[in-house]
PDB file of N, CA and C in Angstrom:
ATOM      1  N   UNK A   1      57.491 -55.325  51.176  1.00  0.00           N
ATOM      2  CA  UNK A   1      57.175 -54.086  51.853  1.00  0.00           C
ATOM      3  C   UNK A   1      58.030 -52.928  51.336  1.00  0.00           C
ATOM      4  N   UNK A   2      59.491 -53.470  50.850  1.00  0.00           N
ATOM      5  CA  UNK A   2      59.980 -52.028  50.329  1.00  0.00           C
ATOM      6  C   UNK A   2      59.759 -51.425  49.184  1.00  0.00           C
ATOM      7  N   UNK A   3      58.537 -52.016  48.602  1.00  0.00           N
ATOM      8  CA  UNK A   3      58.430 -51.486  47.056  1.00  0.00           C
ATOM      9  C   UNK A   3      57.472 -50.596  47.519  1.00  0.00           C
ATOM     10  N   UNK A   4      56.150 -50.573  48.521  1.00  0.00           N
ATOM     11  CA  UNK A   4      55.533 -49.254  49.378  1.00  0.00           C
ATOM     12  C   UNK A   4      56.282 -48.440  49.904  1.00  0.00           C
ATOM     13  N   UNK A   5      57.662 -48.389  50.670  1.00  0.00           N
ATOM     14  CA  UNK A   5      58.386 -47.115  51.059  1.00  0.00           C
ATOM     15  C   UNK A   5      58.737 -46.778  49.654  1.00  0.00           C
ATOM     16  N   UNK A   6      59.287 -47.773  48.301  1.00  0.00           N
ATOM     17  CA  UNK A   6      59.577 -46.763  47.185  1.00  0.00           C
ATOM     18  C   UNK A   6      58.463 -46.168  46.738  1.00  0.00           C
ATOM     19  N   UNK A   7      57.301 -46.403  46.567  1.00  0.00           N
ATOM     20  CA  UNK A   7      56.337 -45.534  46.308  1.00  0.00           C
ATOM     21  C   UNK A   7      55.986 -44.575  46.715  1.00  0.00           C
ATOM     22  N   UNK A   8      56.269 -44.724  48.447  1.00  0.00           N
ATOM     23  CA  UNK A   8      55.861 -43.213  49.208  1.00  0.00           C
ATOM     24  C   UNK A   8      57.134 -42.359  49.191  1.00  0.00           C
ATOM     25  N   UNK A   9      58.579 -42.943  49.395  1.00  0.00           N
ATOM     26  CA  UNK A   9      59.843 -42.183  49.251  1.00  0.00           C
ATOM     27  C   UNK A   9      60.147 -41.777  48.497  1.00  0.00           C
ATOM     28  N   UNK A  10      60.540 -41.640  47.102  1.00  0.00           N
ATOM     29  CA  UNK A  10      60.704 -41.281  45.787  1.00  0.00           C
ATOM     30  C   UNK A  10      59.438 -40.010  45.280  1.00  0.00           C
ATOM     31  N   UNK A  11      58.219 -40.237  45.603  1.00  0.00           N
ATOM     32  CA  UNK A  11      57.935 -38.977  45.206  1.00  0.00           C
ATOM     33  C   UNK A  11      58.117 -37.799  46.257  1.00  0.00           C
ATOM     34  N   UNK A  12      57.831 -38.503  47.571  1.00  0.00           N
ATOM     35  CA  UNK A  12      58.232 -37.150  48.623  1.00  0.00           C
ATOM     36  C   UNK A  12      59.325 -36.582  47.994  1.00  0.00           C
ATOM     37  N   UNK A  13      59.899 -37.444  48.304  1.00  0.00           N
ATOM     38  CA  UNK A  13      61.584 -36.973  48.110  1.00  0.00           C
ATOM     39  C   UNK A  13      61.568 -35.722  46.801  1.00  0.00           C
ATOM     40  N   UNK A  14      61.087 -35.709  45.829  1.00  0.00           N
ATOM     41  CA  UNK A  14      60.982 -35.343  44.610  1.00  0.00           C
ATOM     42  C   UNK A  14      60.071 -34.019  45.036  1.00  0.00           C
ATOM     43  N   UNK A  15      59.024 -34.034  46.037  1.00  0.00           N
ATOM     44  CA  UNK A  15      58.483 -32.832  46.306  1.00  0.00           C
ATOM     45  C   UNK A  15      58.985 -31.747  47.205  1.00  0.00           C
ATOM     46  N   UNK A  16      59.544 -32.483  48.081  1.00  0.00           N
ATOM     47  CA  UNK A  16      60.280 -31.645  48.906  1.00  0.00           C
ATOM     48  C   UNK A  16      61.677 -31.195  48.948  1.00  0.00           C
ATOM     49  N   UNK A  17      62.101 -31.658  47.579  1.00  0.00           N
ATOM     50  CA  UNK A  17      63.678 -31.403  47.569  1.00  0.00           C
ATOM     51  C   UNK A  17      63.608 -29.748  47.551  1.00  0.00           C
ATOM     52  N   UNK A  18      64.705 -29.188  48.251  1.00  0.00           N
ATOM     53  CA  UNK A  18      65.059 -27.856  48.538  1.00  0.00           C
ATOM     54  C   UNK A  18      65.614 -27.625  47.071  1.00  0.00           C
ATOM     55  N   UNK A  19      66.261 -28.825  45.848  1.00  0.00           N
ATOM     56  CA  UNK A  19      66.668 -28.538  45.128  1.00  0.00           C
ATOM     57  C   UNK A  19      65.857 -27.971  43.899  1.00  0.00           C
ATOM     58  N   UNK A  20      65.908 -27.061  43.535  1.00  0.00           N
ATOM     59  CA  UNK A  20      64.207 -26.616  42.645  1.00  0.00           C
ATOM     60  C   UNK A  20      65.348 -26.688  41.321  1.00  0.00           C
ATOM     61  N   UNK A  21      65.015 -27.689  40.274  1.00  0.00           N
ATOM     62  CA  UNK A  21      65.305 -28.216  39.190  1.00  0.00           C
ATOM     63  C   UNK A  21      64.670 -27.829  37.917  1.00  0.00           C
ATOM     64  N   UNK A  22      65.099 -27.837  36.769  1.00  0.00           N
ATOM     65  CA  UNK A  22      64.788 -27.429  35.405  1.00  0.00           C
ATOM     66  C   UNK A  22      63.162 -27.836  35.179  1.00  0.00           C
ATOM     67  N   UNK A  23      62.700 -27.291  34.702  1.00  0.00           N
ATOM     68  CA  UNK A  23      61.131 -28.064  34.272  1.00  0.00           C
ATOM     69  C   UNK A  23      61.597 -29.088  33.952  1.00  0.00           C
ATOM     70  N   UNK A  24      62.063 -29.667  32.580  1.00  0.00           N
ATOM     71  CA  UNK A  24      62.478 -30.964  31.969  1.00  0.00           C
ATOM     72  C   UNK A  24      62.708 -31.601  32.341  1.00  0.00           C
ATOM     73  N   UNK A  25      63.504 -31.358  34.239  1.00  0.00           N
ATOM     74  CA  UNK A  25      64.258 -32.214  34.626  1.00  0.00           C
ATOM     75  C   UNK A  25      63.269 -33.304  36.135  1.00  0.00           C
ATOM     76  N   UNK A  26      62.960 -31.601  35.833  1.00  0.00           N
ATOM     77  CA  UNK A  26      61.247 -32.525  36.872  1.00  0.00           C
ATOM     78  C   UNK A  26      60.161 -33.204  36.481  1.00  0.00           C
ATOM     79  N   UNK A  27      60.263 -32.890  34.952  1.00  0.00           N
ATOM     80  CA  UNK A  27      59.160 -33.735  34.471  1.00  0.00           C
ATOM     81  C   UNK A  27      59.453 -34.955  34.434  1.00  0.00           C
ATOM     82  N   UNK A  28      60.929 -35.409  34.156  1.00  0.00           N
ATOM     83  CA  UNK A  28      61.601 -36.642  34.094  1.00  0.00           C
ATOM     84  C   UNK A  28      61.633 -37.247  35.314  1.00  0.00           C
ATOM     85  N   UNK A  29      61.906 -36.639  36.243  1.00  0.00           N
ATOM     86  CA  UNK A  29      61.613 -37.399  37.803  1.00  0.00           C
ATOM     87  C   UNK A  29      60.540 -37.785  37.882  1.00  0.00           C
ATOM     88  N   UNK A  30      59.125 -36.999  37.486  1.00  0.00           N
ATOM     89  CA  UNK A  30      57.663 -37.468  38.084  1.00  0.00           C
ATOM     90  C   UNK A  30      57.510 -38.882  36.796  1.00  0.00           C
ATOM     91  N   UNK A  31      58.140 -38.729  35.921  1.00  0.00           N
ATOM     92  CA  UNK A  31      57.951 -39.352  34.815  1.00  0.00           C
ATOM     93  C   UNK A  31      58.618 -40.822  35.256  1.00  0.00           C
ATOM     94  N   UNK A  32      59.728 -40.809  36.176  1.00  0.00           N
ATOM     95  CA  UNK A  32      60.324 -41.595  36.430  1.00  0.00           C
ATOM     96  C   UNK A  32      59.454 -42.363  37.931  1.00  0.00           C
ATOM     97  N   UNK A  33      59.453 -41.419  38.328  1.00  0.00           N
ATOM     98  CA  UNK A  33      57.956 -42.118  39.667  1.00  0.00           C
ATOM     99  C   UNK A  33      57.054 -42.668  39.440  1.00  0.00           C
ATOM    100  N   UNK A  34      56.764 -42.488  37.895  1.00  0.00           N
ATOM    101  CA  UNK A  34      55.189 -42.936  37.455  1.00  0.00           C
ATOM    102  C   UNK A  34      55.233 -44.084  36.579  1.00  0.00           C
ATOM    103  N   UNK A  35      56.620 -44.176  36.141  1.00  0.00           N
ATOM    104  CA  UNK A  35      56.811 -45.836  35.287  1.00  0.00           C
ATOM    105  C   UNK A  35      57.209 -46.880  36.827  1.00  0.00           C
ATOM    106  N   UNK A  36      57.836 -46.604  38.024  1.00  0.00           N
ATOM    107  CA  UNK A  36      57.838 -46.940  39.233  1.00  0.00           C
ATOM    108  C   UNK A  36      56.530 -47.400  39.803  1.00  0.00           C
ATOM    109  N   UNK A  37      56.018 -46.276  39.931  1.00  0.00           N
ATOM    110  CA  UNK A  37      54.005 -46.918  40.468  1.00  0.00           C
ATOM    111  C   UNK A  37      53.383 -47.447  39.344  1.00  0.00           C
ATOM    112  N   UNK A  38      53.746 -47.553  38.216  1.00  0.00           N
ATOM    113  CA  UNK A  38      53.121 -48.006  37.379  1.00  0.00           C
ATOM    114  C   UNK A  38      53.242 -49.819  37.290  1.00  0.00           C
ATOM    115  N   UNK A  39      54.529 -49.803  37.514  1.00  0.00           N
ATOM    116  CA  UNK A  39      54.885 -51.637  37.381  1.00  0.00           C
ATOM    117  C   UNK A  39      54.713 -52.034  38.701  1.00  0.00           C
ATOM    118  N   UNK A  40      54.565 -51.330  39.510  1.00  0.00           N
ATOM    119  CA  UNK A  40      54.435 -51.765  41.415  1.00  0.00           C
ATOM    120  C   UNK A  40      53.096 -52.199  41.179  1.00  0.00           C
ATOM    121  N   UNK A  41      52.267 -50.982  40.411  1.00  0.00           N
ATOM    122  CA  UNK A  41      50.606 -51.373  41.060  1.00  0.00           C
ATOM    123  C   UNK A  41      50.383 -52.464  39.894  1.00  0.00           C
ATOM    124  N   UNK A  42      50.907 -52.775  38.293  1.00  0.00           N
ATOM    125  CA  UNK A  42      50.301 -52.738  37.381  1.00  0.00           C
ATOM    126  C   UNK A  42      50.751 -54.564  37.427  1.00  0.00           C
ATOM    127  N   UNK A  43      52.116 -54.256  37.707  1.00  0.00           N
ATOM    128  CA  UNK A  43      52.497 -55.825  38.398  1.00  0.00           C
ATOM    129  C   UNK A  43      52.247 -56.700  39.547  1.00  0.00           C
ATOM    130  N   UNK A  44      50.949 -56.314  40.237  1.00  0.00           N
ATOM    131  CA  UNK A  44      51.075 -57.167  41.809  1.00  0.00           C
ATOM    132  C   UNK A  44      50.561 -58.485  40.956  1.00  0.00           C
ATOM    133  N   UNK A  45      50.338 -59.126  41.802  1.00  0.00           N
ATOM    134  CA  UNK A  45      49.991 -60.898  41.668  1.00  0.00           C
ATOM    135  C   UNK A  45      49.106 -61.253  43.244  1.00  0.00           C
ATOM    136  N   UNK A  46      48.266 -61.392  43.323  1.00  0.00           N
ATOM    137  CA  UNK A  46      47.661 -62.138  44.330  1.00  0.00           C
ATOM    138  C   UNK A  46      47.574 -61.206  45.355  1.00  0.00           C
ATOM    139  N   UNK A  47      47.611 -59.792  45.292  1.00  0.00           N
ATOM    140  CA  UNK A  47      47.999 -58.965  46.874  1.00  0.00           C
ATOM    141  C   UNK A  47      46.543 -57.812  47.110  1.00  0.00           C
ATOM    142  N   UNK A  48      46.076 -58.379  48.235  1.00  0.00           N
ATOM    143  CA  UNK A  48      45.066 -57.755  48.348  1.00  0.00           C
ATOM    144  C   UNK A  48      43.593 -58.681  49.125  1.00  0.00           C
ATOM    145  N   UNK A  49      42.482 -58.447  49.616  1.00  0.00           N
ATOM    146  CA  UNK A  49      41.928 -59.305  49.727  1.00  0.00           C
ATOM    147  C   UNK A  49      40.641 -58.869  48.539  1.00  0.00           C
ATOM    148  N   UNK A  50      40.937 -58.140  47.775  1.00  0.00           N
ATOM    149  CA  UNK A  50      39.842 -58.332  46.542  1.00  0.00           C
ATOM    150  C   UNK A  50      40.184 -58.844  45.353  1.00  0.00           C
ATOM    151  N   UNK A  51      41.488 -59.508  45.421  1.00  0.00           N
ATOM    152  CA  UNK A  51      42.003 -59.978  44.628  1.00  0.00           C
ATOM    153  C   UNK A  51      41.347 -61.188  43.424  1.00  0.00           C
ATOM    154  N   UNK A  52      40.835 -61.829  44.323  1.00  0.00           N
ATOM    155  CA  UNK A  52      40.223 -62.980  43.916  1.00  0.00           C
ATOM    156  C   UNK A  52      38.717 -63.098  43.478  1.00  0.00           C
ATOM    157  N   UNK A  53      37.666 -62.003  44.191  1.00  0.00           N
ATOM    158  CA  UNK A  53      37.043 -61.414  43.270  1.00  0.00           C
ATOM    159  C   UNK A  53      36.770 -60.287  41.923  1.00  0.00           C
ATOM    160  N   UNK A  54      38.261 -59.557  41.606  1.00  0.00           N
ATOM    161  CA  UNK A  54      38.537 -58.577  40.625  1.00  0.00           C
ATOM    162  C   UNK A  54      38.831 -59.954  39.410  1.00  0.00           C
ATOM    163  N   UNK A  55      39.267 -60.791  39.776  1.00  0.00           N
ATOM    164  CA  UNK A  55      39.588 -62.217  38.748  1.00  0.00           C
ATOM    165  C   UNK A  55      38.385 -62.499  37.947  1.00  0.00           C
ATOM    166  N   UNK A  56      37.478 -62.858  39.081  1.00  0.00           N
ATOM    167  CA  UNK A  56      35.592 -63.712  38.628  1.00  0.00           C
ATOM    168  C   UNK A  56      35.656 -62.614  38.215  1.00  0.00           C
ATOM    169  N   UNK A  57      35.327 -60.815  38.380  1.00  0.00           N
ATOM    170  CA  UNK A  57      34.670 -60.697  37.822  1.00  0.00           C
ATOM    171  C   UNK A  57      35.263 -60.440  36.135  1.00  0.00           C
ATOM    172  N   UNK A  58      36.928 -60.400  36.098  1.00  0.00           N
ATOM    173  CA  UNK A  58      37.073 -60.452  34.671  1.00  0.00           C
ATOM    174  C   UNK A  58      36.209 -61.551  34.222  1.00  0.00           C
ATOM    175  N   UNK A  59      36.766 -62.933  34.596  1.00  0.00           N
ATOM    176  CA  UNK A  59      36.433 -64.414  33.682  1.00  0.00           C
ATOM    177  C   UNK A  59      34.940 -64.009  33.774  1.00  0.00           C
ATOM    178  N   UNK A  60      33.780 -63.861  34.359  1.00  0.00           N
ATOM    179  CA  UNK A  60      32.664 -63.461  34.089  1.00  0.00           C
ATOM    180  C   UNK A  60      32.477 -62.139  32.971  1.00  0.00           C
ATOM    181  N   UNK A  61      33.040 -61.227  32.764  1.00  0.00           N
ATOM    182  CA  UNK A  61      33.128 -60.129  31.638  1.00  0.00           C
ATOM    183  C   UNK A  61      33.526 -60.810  30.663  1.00  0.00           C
ATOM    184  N   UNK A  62      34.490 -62.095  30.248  1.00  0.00           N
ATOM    185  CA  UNK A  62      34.781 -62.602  29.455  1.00  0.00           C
ATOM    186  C   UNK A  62      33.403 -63.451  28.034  1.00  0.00           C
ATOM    187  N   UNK A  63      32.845 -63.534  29.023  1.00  0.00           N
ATOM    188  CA  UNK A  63      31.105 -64.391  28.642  1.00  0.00           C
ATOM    189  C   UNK A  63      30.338 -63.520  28.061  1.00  0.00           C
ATOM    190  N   UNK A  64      30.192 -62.243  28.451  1.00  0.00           N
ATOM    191  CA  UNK A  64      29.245 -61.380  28.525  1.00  0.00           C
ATOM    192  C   UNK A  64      29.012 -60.203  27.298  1.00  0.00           C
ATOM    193  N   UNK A  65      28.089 -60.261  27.076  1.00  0.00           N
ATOM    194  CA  UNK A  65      28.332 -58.805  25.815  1.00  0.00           C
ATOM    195  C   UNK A  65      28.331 -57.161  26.904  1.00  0.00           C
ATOM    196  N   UNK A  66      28.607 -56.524  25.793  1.00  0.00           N
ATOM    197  CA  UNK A  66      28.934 -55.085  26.537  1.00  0.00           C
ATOM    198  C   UNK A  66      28.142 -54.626  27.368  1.00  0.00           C
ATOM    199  N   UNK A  67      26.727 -54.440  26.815  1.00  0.00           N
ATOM    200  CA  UNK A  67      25.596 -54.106  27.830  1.00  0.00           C
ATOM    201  C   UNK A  67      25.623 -55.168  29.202  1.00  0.00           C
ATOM    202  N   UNK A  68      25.325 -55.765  29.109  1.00  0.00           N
ATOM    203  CA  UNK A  68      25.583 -56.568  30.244  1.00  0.00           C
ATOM    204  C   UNK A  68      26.807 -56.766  30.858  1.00  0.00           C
ATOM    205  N   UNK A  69      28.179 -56.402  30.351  1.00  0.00           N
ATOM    206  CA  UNK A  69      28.735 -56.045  31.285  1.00  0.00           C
ATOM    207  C   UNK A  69      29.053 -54.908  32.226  1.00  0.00           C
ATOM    208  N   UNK A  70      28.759 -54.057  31.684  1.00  0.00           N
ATOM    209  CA  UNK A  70      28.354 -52.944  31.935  1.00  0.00           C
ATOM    210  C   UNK A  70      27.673 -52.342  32.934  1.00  0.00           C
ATOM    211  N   UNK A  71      26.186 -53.296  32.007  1.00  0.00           N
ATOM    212  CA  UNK A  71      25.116 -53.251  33.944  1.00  0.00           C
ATOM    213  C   UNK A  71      25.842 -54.247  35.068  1.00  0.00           C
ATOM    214  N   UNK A  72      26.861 -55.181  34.783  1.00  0.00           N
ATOM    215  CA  UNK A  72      27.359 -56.206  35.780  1.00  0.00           C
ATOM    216  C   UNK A  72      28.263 -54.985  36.669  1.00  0.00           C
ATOM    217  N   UNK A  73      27.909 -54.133  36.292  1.00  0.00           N
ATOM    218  CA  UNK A  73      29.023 -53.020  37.363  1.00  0.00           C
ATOM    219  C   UNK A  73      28.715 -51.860  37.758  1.00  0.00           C
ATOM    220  N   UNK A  74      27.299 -51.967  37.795  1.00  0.00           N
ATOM    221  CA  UNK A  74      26.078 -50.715  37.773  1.00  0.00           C
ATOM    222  C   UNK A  74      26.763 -49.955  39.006  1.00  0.00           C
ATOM    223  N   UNK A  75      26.562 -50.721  39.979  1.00  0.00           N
ATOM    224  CA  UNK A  75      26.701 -49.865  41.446  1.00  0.00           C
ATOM    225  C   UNK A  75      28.577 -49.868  42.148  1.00  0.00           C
ATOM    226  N   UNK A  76      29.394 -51.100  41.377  1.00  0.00           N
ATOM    227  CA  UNK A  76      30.975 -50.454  41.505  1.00  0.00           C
ATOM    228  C   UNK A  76      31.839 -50.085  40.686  1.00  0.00           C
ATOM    229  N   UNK A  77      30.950 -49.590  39.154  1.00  0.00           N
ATOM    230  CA  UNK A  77      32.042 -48.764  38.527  1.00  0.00           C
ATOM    231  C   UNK A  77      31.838 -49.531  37.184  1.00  0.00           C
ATOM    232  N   UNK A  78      30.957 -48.638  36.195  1.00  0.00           N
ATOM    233  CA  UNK A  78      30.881 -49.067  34.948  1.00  0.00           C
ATOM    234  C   UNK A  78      31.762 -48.986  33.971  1.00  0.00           C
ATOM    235  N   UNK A  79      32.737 -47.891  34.138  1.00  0.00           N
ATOM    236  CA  UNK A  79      33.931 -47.998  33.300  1.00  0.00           C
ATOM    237  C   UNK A  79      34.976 -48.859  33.341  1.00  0.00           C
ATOM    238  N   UNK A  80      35.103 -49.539  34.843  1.00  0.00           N
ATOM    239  CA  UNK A  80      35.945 -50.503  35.230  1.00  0.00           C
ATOM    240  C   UNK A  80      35.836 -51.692  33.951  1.00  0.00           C
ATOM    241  N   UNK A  81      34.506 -52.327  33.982  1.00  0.00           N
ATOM    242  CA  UNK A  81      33.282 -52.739  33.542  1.00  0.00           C
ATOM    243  C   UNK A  81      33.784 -53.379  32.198  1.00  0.00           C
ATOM    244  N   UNK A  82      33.497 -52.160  31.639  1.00  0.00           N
ATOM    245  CA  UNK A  82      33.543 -51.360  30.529  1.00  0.00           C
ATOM    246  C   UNK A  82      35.351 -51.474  29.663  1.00  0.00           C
ATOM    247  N   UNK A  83      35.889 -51.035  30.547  1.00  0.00           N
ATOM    248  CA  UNK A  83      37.578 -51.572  29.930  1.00  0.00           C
ATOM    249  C   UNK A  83      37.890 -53.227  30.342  1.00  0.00           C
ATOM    250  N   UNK A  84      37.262 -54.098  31.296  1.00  0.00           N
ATOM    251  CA  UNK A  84      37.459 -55.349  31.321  1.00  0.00           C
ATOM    252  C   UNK A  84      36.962 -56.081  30.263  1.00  0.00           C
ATOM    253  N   UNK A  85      35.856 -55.282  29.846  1.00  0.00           N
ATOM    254  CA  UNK A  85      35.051 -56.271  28.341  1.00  0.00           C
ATOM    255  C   UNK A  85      36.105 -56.138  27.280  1.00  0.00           C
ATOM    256  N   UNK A  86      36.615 -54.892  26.894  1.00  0.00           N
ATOM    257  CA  UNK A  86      37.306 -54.383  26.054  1.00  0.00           C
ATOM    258  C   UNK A  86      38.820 -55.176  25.713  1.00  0.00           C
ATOM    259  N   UNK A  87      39.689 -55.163  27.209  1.00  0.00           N
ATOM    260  CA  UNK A  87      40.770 -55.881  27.752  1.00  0.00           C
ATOM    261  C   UNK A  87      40.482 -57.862  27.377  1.00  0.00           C
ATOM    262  N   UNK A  88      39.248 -58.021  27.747  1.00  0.00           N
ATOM    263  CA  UNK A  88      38.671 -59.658  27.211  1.00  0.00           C
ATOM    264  C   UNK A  88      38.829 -60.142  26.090  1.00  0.00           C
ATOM    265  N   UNK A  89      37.673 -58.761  25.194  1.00  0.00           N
ATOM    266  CA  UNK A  89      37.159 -59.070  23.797  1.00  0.00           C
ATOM    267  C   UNK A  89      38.983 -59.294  22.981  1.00  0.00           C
ATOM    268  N   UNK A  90      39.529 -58.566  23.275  1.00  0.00           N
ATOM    269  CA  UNK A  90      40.925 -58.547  22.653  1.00  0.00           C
ATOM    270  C   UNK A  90      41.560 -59.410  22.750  1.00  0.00           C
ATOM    271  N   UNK A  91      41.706 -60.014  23.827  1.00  0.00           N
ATOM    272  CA  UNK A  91      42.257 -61.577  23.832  1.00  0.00           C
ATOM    273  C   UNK A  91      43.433 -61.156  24.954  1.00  0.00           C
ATOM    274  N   UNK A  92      43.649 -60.359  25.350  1.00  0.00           N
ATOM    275  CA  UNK A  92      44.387 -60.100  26.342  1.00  0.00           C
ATOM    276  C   UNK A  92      43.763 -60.582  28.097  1.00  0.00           C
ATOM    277  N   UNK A  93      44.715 -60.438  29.066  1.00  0.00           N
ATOM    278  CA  UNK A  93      44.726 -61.344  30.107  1.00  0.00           C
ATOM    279  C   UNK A  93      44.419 -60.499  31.555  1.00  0.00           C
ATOM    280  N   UNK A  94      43.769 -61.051  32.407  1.00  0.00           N
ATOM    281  CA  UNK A  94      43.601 -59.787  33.617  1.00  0.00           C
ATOM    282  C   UNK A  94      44.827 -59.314  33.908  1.00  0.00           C
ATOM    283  N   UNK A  95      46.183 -59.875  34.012  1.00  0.00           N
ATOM    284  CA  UNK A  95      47.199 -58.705  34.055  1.00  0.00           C
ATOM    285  C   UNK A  95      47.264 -57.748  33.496  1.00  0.00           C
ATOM    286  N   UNK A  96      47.189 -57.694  32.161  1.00  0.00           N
ATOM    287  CA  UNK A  96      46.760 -56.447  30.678  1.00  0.00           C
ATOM    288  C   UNK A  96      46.211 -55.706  31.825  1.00  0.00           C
ATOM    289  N   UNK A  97      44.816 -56.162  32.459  1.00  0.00           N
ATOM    290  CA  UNK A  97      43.577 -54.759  32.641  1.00  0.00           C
ATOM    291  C   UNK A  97      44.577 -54.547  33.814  1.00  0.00           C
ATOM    292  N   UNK A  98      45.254 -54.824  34.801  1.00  0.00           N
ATOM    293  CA  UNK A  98      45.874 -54.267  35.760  1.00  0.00           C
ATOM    294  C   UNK A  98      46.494 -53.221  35.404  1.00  0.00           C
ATOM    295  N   UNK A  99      47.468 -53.625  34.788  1.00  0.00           N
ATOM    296  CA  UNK A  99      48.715 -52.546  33.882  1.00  0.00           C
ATOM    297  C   UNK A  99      47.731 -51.372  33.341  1.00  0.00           C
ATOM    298  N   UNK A 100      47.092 -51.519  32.730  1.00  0.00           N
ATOM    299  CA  UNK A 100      45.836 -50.644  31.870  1.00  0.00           C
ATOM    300  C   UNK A 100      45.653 -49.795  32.862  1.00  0.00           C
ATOM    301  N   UNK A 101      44.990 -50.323  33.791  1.00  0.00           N
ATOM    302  CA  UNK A 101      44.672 -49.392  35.244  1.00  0.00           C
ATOM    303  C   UNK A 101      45.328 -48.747  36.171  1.00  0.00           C
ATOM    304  N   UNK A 102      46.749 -49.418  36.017  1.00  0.00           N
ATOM    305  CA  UNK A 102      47.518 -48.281  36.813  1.00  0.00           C
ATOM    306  C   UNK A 102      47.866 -47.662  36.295  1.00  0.00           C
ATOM    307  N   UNK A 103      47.983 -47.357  34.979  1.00  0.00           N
ATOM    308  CA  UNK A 103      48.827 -46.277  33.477  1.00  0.00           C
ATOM    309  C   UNK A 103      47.469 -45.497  34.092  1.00  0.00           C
ATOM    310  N   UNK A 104      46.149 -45.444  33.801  1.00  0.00           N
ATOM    311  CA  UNK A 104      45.060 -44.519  33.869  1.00  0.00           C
ATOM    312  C   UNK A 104      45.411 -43.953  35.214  1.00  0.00           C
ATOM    313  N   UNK A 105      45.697 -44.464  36.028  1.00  0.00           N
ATOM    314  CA  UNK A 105      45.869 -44.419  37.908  1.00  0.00           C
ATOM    315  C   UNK A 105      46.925 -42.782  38.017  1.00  0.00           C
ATOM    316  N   UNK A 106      48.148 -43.410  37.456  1.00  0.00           N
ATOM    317  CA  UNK A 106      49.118 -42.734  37.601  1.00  0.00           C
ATOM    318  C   UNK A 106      49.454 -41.298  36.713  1.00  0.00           C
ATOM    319  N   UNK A 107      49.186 -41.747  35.549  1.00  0.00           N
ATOM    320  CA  UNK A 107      48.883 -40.545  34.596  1.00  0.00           C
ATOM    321  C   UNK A 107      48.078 -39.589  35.366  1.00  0.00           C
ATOM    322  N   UNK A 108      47.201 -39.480  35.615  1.00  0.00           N
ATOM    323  CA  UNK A 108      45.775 -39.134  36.397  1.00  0.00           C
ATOM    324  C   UNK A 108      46.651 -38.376  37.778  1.00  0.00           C
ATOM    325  N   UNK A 109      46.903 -39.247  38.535  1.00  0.00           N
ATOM    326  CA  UNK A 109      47.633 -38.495  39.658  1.00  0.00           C
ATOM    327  C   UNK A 109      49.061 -37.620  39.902  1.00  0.00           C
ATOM    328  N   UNK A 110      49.391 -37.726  38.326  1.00  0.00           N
ATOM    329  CA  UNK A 110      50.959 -37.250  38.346  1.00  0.00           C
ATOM    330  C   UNK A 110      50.236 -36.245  37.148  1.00  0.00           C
ATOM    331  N   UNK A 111      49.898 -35.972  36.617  1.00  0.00           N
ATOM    332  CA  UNK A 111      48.983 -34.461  36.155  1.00  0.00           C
ATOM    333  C   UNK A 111      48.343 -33.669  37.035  1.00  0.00           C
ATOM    334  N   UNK A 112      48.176 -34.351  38.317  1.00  0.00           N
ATOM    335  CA  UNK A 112      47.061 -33.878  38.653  1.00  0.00           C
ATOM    336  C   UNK A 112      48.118 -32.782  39.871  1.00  0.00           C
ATOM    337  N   UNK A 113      48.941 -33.409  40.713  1.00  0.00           N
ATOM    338  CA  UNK A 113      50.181 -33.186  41.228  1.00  0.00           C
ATOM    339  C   UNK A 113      50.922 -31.915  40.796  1.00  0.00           C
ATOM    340  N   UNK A 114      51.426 -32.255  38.949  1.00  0.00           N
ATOM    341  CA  UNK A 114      51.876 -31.399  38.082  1.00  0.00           C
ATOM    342  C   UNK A 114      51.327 -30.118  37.874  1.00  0.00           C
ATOM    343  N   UNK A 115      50.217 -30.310  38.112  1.00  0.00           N
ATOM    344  CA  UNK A 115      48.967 -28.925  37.992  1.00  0.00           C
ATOM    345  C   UNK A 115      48.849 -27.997  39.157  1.00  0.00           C
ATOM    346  N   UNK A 116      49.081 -28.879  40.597  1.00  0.00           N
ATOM    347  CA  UNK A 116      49.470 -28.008  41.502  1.00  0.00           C
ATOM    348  C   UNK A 116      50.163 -27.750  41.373  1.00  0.00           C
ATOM    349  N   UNK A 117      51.074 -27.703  41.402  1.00  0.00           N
ATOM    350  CA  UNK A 117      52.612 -27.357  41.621  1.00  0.00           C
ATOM    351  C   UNK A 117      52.585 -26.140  40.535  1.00  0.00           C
ATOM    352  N   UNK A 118      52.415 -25.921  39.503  1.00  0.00           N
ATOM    353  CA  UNK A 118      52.198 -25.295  38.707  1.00  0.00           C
ATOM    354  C   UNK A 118      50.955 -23.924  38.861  1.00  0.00           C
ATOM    355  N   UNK A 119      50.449 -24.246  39.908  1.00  0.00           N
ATOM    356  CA  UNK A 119      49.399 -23.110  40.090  1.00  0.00           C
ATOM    357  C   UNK A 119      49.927 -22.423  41.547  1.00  0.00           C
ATOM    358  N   UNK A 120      50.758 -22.628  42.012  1.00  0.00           N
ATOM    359  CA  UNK A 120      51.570 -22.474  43.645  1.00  0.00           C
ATOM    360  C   UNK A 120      52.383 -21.226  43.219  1.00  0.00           C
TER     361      UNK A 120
END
């Protein structure tokens, strides 16, 4: 449970500090929050209750050519899909596509963050 308060504490903390810091030095904090959520989300093991179907449906993407995996994800997300075939064909392991997905996750939300803050 305390690796969720570090996820939610560490960036508050970082937004609301009264201390208003160098660009460089803030980029390094969010930078530092985001290799943090990155191994939290990119490393779980077993946590979740979709856990065990995000598995089948790698080992099933594993079988499959692109088009068909692809359509195997028509209605929850073809790019998901789409980087699990990719993550397969390579010889790499559903942990890989985890890690993969929280780098896209976090990048994504710590630009996105960065951009407010920047337009304020």
């Amino acid at each position: 449970m305390w690796a969720y308060w570090l996820l939610f504490l560490i960036p508050a903390g970082v937004s609301i500090s009264p201390i208003k810091a160098d660009k460089h030095l803030r980029y390094f904090a969010w930078i530092m929050a985001g290799l943090l959520c990155v191994f939290i989300i990119g490393l779980r093991f077993e946590i979740g209750t979709d856990w065990f179907n995000y598995v089948a449906y790698f080992e099933k993407t594993q079988k499959l050519g692109l088009s068909e995996a692809v359509f195997l994800g028509n209605a929850s997300g073809p790019a998901y899909f789409f980087l699990s075939w990719i993550v397969a064909k390579i010889g790499l392991g559903f942990a890989s596509l985890n890690l993969i997905c929280s780098i896209l996750f976090t990048v994504g939300l710590i630009k996105y963050y960065i951009q407010e803050q920047e337009n304020q």
